[in-house]
Protein backbone atom coordinates (compact mmCIF):
# COMPACT_ATOMS: atom_id res chain seq x y z
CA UNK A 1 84.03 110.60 -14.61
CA UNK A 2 86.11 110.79 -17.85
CA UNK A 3 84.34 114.72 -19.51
CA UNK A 4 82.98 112.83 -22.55
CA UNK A 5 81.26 110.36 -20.36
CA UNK A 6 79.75 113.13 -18.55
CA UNK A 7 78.88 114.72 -22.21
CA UNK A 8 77.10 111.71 -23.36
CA UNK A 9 75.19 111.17 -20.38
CA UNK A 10 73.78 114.87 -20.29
CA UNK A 11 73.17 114.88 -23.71
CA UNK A 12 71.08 111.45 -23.09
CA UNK A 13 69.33 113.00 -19.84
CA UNK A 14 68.17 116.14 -22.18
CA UNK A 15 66.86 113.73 -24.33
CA UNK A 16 64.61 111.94 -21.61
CA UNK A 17 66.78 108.92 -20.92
CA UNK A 18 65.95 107.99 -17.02
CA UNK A 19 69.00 106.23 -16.50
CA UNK A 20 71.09 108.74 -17.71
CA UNK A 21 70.19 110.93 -15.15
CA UNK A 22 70.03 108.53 -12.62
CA UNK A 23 73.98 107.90 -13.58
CA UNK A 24 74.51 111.30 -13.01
CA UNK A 25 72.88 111.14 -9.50
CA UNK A 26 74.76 108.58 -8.34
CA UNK A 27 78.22 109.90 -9.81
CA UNK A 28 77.20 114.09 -7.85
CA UNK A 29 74.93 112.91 -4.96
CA UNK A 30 77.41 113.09 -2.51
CA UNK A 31 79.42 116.20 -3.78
CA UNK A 32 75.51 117.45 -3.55
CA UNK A 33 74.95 116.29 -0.31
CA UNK A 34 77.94 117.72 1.14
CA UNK A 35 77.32 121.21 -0.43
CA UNK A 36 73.87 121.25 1.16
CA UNK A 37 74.77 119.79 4.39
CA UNK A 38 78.13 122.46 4.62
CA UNK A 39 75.69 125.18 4.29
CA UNK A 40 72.55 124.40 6.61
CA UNK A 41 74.29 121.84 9.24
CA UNK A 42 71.40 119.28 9.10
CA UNK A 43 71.42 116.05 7.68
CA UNK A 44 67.63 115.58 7.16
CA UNK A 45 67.72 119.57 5.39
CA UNK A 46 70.72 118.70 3.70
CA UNK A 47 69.05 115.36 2.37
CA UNK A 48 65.89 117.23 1.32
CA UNK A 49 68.06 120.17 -0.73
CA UNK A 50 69.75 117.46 -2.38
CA UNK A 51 66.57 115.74 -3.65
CA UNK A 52 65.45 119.00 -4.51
CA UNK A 53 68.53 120.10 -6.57
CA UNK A 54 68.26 116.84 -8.66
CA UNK A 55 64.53 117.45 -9.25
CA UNK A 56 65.17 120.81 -10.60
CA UNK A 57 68.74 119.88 -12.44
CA UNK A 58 66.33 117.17 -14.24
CA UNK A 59 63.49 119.93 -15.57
CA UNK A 60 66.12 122.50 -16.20
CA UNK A 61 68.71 120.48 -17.79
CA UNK A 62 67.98 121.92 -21.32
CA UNK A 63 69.22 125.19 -19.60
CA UNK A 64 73.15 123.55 -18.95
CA UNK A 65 74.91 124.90 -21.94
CA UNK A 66 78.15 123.22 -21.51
CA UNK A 67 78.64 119.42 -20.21
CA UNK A 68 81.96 120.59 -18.55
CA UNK A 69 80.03 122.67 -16.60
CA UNK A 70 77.85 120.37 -14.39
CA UNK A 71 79.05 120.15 -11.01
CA UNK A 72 79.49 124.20 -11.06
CA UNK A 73 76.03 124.79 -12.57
CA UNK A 74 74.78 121.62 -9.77
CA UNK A 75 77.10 124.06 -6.96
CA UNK A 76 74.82 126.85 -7.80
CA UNK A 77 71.87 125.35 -7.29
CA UNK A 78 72.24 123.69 -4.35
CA UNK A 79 73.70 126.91 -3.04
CA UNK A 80 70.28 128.84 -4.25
CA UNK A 81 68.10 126.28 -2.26
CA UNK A 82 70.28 126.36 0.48
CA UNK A 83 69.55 130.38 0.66
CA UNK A 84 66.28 130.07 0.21
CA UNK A 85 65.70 127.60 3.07
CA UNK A 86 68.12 129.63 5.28
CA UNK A 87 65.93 132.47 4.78
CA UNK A 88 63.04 130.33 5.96
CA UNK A 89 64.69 129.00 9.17
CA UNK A 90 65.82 131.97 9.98
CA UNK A 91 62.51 133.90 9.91
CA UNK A 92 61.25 130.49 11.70
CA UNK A 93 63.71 131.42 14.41
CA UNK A 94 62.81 134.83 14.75
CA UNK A 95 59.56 134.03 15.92
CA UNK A 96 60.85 131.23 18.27
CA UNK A 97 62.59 132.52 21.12
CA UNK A 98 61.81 129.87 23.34
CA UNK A 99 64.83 127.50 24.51
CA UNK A 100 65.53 124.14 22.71
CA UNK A 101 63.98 121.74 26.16
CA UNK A 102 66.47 118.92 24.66
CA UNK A 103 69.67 121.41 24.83
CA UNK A 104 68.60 122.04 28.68
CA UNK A 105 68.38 118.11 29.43
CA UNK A 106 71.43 116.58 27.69
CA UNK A 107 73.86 115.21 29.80
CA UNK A 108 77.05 116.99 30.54
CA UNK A 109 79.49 114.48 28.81
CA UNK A 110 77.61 114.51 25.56
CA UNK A 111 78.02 118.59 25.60
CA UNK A 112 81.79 118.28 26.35
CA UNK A 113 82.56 116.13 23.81
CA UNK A 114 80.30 117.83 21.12
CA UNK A 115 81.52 121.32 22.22
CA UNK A 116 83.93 121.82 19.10
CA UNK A 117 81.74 120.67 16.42
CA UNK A 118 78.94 122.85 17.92
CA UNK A 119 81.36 125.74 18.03
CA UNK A 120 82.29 125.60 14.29
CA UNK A 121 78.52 124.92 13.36
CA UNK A 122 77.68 127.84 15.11
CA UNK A 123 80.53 130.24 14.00
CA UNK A 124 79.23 129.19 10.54
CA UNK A 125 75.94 130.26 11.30
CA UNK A 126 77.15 134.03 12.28
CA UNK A 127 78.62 133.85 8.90
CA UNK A 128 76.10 135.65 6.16
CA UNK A 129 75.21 132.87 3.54
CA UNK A 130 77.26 134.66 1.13
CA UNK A 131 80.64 134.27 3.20
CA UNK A 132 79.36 130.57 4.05
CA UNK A 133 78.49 129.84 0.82
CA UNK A 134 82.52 131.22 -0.57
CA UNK A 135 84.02 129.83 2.64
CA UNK A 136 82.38 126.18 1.86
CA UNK A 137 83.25 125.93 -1.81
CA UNK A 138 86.12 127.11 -1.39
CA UNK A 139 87.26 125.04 1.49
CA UNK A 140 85.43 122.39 1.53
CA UNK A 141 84.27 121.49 -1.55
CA UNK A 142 87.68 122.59 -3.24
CA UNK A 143 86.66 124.56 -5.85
CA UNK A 144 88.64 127.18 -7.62
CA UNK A 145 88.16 130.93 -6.97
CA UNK A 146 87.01 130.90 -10.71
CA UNK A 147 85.32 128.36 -10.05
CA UNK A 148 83.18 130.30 -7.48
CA UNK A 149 82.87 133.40 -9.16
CA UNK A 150 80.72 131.15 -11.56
CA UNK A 151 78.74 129.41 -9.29
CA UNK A 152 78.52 132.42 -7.50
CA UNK A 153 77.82 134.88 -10.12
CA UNK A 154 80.18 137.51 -8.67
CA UNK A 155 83.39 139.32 -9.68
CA UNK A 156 86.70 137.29 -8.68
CA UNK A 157 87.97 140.01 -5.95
CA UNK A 158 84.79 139.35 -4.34
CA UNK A 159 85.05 136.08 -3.85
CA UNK A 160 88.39 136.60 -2.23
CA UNK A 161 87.06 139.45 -0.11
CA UNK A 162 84.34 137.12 1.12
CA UNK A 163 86.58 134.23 1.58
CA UNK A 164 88.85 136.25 3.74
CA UNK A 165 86.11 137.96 5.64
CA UNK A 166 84.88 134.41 6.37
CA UNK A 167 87.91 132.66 7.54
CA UNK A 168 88.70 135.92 9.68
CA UNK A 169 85.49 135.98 11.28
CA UNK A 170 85.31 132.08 11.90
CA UNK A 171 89.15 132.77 13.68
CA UNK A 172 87.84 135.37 15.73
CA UNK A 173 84.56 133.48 16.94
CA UNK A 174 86.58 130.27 17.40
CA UNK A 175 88.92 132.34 19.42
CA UNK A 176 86.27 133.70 21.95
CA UNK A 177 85.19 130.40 23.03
């Protein structure tokens, strides 16, 4: 989307046109969706944080200073929910300590073949959301180190730091299995 397109569409969503933002959905609901789904490995959570991030990008929107800035100021707070519901399933699992019964009755073929992606999801999990969170924008959503030290609201070095950290941890877990 060509930057004054995006300006005059924000400046129409801040003044209560509908469409407007619904053009913006469509043009950052899959950059939105991936975000969310990088960081919590669920479709259905990933869907929900999406919808959520829209629903608060629409009553905050007055907030955006700059039009440029959208799909950093969108990054950030996707990446916010995404914390917050981390937080959540992770207390959640705390208290569960039972077994998943439908891990214990899958069939050895479907483990075998899902074995990698399982590995990476749950090397990603050992990761702290802050070295997920650098690790995905960096990597998979392509953004700048800049670029993250916005979203992120941290200095530069410590985006690298965390980046690092991340990929060297992620080696090192991927390695063990």
């Amino acid at each position: 989307m060509v930057e004054q397109d995006l300006t005059r569409l924000i400046q129409q969503a801040k003044s209560g046109d509908i469409d407007a933002f619904a053009a913006l959905v469509t043009r950052f609901k899959g950059e939105v969706f991936r975000h969310a789904y990088a960081m919590v490995n669920d479709r259905m959570e990933a869907e929900d944080i999406a919808q959520e991030a829209f629903v608060k990008a629409y009553y905050s929107l007055d907030k955006l200073e700059h039009a440029y800035a959208f799909a950093s100021w969108m990054a950030r707070i996707v990446s916010n929910l995404c914390y917050d519901r981390l937080k959540k399933l992770k207390k959640k699992a705390a208290l569960q300590t039972e077994m998943d019964e439908e891990t214990l009755s899958r069939p050895a073929s479907n483990i075998e073949r899902a074995n990698l992606r399982f590995d990476i999801r749950d090397a990603m999990e050992k990761l702290s959301p802050e070295h997920r969170t650098a690790l995905v924008l960096r990597d998979i959503e392509g953004y700048s180190y800049d670029e993250i030290a916005k979203i992120m609201r941290i200095p530069l070095g410590t985006v690298k730091s965390r980046i690092n950290t991340a990929r060297k941890a992620l080696k090192n877990e991927l390695s063990r299995g």
